[in-house]
C-alpha atoms as a PDB file:
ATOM      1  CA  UNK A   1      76.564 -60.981 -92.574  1.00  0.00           C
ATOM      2  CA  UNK A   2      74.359 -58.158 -93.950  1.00  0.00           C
ATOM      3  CA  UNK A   3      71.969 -60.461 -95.608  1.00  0.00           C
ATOM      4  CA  UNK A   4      71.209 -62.291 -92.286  1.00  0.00           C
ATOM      5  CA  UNK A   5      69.858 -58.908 -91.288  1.00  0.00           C
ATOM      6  CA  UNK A   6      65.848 -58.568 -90.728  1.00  0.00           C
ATOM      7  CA  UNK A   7      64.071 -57.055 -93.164  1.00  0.00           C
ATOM      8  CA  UNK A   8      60.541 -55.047 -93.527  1.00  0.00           C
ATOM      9  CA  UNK A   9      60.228 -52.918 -96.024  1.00  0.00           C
ATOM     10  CA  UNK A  10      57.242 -51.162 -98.092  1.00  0.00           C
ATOM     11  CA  UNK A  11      57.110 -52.160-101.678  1.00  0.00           C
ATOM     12  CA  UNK A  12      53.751 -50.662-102.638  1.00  0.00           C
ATOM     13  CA  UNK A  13      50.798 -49.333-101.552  1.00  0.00           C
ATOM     14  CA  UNK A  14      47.872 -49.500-103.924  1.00  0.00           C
ATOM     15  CA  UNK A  15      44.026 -49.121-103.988  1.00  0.00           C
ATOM     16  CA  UNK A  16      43.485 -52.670-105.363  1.00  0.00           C
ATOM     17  CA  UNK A  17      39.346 -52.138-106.214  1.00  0.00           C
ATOM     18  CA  UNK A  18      36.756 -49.844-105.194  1.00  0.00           C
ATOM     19  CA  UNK A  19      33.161 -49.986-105.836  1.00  0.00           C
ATOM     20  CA  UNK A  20      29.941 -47.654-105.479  1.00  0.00           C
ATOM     21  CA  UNK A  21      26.134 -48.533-105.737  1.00  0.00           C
ATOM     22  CA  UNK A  22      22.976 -46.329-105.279  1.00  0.00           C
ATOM     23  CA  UNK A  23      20.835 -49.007-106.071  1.00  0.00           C
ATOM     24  CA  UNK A  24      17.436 -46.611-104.735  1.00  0.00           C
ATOM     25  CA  UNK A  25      18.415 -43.595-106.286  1.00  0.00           C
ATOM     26  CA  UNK A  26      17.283 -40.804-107.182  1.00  0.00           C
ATOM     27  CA  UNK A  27      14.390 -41.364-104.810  1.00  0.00           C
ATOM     28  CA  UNK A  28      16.275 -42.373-102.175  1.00  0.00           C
ATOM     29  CA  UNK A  29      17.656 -38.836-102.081  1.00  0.00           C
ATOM     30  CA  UNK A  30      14.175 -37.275-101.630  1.00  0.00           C
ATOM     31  CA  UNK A  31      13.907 -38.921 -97.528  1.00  0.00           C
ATOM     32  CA  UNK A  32      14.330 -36.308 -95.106  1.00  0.00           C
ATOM     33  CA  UNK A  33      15.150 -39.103 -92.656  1.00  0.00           C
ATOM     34  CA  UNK A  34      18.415 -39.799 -91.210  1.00  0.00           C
ATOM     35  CA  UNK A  35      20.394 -42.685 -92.223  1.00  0.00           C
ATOM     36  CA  UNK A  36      21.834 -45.492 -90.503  1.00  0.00           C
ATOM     37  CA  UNK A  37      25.684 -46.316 -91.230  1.00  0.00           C
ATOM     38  CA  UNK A  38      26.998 -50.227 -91.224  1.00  0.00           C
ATOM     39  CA  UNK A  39      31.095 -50.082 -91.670  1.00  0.00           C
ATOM     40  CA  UNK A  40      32.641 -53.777 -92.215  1.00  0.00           C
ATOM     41  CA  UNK A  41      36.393 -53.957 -91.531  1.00  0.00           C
ATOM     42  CA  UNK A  42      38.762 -57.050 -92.687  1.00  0.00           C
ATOM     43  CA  UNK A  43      41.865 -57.572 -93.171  1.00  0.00           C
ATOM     44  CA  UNK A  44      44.328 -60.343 -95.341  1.00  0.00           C
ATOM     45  CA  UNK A  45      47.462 -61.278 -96.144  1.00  0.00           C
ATOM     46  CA  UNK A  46      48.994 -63.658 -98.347  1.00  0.00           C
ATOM     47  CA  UNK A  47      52.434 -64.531 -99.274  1.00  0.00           C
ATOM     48  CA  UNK A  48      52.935 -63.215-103.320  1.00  0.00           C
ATOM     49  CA  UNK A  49      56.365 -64.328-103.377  1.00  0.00           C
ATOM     50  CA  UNK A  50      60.179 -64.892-101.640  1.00  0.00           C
ATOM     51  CA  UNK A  51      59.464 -62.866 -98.697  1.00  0.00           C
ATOM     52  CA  UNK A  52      57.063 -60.875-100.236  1.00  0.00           C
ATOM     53  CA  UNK A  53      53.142 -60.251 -98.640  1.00  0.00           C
ATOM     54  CA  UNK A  54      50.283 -58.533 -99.926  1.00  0.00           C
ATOM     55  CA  UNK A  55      48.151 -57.496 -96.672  1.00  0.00           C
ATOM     56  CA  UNK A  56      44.902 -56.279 -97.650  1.00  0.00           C
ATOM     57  CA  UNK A  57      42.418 -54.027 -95.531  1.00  0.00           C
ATOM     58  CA  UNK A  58      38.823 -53.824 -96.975  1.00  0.00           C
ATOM     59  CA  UNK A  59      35.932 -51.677 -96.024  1.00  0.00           C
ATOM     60  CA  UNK A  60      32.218 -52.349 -96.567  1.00  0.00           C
ATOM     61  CA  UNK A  61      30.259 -49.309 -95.725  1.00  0.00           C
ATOM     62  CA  UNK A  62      26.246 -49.120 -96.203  1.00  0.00           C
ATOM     63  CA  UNK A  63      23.987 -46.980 -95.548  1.00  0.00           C
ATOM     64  CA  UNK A  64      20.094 -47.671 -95.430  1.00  0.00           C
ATOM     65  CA  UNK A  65      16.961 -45.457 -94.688  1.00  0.00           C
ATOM     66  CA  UNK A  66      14.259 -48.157 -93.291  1.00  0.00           C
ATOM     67  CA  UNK A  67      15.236 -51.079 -95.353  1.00  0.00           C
ATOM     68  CA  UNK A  68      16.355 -48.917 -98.283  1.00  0.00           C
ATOM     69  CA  UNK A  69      20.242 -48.785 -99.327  1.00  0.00           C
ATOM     70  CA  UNK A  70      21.079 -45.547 -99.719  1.00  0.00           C
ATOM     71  CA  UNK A  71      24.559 -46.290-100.824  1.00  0.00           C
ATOM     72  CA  UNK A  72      27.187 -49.036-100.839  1.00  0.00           C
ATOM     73  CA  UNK A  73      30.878 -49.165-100.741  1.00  0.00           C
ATOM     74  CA  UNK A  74      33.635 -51.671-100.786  1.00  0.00           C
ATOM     75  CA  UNK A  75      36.923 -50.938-101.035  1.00  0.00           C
ATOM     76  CA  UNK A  76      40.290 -52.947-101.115  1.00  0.00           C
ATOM     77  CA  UNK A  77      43.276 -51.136-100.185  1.00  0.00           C
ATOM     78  CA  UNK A  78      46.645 -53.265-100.309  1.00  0.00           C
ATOM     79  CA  UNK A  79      50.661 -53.047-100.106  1.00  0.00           C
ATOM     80  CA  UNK A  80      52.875 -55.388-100.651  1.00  0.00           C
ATOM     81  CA  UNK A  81      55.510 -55.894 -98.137  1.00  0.00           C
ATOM     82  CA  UNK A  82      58.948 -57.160 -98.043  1.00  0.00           C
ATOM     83  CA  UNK A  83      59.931 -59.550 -94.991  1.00  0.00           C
ATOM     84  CA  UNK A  84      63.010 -61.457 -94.174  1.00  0.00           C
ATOM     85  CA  UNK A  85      65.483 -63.329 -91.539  1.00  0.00           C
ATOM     86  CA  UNK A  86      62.205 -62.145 -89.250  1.00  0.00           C
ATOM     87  CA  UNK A  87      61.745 -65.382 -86.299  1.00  0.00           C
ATOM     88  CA  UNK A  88      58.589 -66.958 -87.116  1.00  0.00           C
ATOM     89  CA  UNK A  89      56.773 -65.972 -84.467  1.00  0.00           C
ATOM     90  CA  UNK A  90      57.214 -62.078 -85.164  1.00  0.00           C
ATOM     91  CA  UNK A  91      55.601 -62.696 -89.103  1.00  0.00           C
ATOM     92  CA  UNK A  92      52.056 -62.618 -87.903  1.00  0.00           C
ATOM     93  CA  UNK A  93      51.910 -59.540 -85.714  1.00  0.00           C
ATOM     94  CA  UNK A  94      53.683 -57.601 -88.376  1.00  0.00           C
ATOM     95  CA  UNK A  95      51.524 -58.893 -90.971  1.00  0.00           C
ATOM     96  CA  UNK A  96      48.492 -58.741 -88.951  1.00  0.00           C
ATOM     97  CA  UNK A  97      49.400 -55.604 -86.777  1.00  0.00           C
ATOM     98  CA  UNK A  98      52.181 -53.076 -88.390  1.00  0.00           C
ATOM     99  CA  UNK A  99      50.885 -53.580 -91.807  1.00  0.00           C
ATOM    100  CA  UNK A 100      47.392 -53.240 -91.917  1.00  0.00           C
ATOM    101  CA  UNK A 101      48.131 -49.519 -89.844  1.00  0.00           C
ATOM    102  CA  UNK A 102      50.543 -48.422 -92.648  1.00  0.00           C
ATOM    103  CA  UNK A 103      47.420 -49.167 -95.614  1.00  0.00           C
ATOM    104  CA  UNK A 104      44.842 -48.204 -93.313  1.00  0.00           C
ATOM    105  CA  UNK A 105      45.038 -44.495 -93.306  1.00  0.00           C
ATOM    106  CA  UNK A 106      44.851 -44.788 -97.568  1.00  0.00           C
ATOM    107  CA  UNK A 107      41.935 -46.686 -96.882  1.00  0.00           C
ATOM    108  CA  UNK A 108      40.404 -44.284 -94.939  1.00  0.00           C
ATOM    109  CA  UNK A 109      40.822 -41.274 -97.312  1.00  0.00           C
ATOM    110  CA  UNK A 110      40.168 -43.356-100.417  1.00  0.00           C
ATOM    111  CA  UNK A 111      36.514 -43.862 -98.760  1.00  0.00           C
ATOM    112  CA  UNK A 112      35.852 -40.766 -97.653  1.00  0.00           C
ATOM    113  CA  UNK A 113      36.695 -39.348-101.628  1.00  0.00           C
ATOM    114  CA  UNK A 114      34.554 -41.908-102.643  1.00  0.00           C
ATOM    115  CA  UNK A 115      31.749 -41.308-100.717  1.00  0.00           C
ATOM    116  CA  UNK A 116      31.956 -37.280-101.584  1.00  0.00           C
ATOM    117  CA  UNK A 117      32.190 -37.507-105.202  1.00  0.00           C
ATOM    118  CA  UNK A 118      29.612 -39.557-105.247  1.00  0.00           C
ATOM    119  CA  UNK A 119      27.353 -36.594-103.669  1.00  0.00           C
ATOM    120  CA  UNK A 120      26.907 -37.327 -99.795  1.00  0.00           C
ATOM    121  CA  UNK A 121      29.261 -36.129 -97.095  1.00  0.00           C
ATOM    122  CA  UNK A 122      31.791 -38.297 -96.580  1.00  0.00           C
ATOM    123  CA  UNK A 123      31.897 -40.963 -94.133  1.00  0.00           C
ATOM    124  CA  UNK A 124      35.142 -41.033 -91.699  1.00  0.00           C
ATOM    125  CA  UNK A 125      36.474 -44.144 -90.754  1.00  0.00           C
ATOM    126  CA  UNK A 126      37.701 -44.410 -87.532  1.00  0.00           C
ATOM    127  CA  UNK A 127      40.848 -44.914 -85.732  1.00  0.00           C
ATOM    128  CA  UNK A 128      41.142 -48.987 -85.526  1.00  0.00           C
ATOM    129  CA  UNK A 129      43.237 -50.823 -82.784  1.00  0.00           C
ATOM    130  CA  UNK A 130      45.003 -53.268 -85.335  1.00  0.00           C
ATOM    131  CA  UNK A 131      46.771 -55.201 -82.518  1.00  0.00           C
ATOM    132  CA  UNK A 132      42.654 -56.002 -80.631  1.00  0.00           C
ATOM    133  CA  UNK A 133      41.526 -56.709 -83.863  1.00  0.00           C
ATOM    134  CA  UNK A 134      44.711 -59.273 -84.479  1.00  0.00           C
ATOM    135  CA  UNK A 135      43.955 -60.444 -80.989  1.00  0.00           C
ATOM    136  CA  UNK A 136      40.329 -60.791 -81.061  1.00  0.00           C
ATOM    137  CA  UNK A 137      41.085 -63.140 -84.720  1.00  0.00           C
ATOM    138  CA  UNK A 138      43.611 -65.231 -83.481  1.00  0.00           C
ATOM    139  CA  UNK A 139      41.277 -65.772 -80.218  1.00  0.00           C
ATOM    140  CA  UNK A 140      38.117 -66.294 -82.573  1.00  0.00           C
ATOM    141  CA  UNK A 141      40.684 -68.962 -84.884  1.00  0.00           C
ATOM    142  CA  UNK A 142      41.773 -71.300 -81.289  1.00  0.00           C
ATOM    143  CA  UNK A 143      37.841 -71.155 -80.695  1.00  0.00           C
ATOM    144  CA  UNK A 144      36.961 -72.950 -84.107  1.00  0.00           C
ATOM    145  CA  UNK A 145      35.292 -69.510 -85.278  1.00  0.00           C
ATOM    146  CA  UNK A 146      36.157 -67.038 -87.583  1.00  0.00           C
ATOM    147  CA  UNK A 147      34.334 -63.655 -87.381  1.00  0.00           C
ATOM    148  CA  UNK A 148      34.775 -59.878 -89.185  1.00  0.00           C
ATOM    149  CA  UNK A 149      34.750 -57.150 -86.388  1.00  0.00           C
ATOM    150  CA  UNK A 150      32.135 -54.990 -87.321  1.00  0.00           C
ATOM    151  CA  UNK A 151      32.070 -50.875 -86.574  1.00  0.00           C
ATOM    152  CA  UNK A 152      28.441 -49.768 -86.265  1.00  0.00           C
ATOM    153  CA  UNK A 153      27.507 -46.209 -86.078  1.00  0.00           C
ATOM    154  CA  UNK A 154      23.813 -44.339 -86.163  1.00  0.00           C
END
């Protein structure tokens, strides 16, 4: 019975929007001071089809001087994944877990590019512990609560 057999497969993996602002420059770029760094992490998924998910991990990373942005970036990075004959109970870790690691590191170098073309050096995203993250949501969803994990570096 080969078609009984589970099933998780890549189908793509795809930068699904990216964004820049310097809403303060070119003055911005004149401050000799040292900027703070705010990195937003999320991630998605949503069923696009028969056994087909798109799992989204987005990125939201400011930087301000004072009260000043010096730059802002969002970016979506998805892939859509293939997953059958899977017991129910194994669908959210892989969505929420295996998933989000595979697009993550595409992610990471698509925001880092981004960030570098755009004239500053680039910003590194760090390693992320996909399984505390899925923890720490599905914790935060039996409260009542829903809240991003936030990253915030100096």
């Amino acid at each position: 019975m080969a078609d009984q057999d589970p099933v998780f497969q890549i189908q793509r993996v795809y930068l699904k929007e990216a964004s820049l602002e310097q809403p303060n420059s070119p003055a911005i770029l004149l401050e000799q001071e040292q900027p703070t760094v705010d990195i937003q992490l999320g991630v998605d998924a949503s069923p696009v089809g028969d056994g087909l998910f798109e799992v989204t991990v987005t990125a939201t990373v400011q930087t301000k001087i004072k009260e000043k942005t010096v730059f802002l970036v969002e970016a979506r990075q998805a892939g859509i994944f293939e997953l059958r004959n899977l017991p129910a109970e194994q669908t959210g870790p892989i969505l929420g877990i295996a998933c989000p690691q595979i697009v993550y590191p595409y992610l990471r170098g698509n925001v880092a590019d981004l960030i570098q073309r755009a004239g500053f050096p680039p910003v590194h995203l760090s390693e992320i512990n996909f399984q505390a993250m899925y923890e720490q949501q599905q914790q935060a969803q039996t409260n009542g609560a829903e809240q991003a994990p936030s990253v915030v570096t100096q």
